[in-house]
C-alpha atoms as a PDB file:
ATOM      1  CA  UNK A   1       0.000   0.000   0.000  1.00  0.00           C
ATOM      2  CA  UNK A   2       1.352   3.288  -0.750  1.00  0.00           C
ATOM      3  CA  UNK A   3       2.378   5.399   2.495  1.00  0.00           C
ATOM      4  CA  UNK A   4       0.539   8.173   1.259  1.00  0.00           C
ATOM      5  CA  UNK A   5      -2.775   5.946   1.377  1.00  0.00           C
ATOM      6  CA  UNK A   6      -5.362   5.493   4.210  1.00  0.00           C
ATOM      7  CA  UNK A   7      -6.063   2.054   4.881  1.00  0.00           C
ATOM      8  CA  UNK A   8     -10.160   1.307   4.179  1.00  0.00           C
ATOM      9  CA  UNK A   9      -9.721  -0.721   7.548  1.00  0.00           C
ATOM     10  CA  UNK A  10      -7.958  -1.241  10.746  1.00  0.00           C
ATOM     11  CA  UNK A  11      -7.648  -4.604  12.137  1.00  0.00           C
ATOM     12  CA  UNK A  12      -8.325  -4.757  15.799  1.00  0.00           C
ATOM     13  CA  UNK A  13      -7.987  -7.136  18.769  1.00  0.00           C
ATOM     14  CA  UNK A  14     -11.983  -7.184  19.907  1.00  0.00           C
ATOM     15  CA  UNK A  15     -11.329  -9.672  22.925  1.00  0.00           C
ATOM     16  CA  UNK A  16      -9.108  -6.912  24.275  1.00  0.00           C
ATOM     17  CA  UNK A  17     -11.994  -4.047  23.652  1.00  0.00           C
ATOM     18  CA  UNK A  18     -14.221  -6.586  25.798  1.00  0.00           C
ATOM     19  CA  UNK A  19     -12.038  -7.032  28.079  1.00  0.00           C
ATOM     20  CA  UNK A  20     -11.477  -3.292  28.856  1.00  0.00           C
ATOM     21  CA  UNK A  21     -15.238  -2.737  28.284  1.00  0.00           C
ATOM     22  CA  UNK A  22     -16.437  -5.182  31.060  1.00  0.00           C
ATOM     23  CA  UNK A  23     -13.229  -3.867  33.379  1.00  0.00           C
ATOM     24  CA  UNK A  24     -14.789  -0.276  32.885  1.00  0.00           C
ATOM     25  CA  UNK A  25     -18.156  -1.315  33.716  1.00  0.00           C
ATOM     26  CA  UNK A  26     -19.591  -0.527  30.423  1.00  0.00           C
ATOM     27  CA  UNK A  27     -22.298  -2.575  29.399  1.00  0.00           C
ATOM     28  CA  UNK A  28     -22.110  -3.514  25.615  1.00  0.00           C
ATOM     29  CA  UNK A  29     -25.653  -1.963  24.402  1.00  0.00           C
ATOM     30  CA  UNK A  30     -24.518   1.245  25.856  1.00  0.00           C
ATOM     31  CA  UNK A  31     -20.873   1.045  24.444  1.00  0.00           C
ATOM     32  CA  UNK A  32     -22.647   0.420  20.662  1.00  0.00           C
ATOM     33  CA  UNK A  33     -24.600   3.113  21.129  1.00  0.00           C
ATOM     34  CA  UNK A  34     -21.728   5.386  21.697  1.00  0.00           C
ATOM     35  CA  UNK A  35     -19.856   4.094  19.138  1.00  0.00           C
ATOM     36  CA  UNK A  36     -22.609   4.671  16.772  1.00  0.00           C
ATOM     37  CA  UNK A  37     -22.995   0.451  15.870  1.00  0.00           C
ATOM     38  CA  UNK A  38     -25.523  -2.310  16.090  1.00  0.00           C
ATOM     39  CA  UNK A  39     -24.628  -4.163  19.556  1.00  0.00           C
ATOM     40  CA  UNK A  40     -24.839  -7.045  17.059  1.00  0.00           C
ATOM     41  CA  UNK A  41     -21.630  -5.770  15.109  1.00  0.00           C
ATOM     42  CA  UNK A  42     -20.298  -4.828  18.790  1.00  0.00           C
ATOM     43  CA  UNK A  43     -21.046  -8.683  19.532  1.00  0.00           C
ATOM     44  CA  UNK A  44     -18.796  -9.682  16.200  1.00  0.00           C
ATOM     45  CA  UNK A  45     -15.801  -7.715  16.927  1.00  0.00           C
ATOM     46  CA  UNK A  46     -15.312  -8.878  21.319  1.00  0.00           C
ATOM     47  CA  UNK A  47     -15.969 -12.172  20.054  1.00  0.00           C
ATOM     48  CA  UNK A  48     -13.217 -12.364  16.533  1.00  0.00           C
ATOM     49  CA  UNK A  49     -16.105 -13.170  14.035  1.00  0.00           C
ATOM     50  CA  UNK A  50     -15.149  -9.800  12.956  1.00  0.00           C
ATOM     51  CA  UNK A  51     -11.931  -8.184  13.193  1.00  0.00           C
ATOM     52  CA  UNK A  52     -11.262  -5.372  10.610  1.00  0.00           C
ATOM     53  CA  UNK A  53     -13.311  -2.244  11.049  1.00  0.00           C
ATOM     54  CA  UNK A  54     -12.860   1.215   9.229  1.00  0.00           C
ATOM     55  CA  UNK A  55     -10.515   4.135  10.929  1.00  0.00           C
ATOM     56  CA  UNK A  56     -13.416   6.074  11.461  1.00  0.00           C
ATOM     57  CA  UNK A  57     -15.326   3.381  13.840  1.00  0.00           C
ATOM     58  CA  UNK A  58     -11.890   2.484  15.028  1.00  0.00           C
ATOM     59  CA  UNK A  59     -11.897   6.432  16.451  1.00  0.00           C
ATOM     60  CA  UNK A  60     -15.217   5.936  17.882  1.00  0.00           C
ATOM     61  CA  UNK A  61     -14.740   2.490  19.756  1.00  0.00           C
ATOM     62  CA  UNK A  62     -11.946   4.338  21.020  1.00  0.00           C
ATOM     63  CA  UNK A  63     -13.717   7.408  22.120  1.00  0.00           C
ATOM     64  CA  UNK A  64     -17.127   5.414  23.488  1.00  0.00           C
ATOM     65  CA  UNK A  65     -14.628   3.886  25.986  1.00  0.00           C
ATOM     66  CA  UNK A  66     -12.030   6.456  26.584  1.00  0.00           C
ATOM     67  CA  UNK A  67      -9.401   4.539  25.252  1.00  0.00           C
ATOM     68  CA  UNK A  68      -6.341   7.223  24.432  1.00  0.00           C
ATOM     69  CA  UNK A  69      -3.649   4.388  23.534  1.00  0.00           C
ATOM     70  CA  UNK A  70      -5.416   3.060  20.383  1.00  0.00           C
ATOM     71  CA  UNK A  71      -2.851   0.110  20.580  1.00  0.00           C
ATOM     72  CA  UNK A  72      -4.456  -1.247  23.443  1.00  0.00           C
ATOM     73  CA  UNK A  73      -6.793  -2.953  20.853  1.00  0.00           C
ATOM     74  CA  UNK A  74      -4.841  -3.165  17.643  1.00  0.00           C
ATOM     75  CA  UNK A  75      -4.389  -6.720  16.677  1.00  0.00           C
ATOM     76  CA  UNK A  76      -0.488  -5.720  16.349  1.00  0.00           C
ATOM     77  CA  UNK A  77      -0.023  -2.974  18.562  1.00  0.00           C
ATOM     78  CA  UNK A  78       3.107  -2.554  17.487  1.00  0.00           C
ATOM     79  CA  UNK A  79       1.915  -1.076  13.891  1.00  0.00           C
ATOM     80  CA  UNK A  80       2.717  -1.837  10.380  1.00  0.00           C
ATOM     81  CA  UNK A  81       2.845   0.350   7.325  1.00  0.00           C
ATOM     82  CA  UNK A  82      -0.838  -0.757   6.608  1.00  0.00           C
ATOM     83  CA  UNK A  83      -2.601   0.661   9.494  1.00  0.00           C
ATOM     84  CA  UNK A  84      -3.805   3.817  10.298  1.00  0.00           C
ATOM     85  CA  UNK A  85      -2.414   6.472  12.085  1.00  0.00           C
ATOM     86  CA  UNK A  86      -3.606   8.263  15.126  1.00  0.00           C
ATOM     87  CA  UNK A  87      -4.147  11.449  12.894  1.00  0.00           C
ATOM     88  CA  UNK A  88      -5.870   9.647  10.481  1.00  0.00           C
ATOM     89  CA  UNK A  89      -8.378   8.221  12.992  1.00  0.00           C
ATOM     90  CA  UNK A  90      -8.034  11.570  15.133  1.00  0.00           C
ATOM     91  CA  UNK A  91      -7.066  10.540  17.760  1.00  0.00           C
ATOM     92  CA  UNK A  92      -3.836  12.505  17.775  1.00  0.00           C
END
């Protein structure tokens, strides 16, 4: 992919997002809601049926829970030239 491309999705570790959704005390309905998803697509992602979703729901998982280190639920937190970056998902 050319560097100067955004990536069309963002894979994403969605056992970790549960985790730190049930540790927070957020109950999923609510957390969809604030994300702006179906608690069924919520459902897909905590439980890996799903696991790529678009930089822009990416931002607003992140946001619905507070999360400021968007690594904490990249798939490889580490980063490769493929996924977005925090500006791109604005969370800068």
């Amino acid at each position: 992919m050319d560097s100067n491309t955004t990536p069309t999705t963002v894979e994403v570790n969605g056992f970790a997002f549960r985790e730190i959704r049930i540790r927070s005390g957020v109950d999923a309905g609510p957390c969809a809601a604030a994300a702006g998803i179906d608690r069924s697509y919520l459902s897909r992602l905590e439980t890996g049926a799903r696991v790529r979703v678009s930089p822009s729901t990416l931002a607003r998982l992140l946001e619905a829970l507070q999360i400021r280190d968007r690594r904490a639920i990249l798939a490889d937190p580490h980063g490769t030239p493929s996924d977005a970056t925090e500006t791109e998902i604005g969370v800068a």
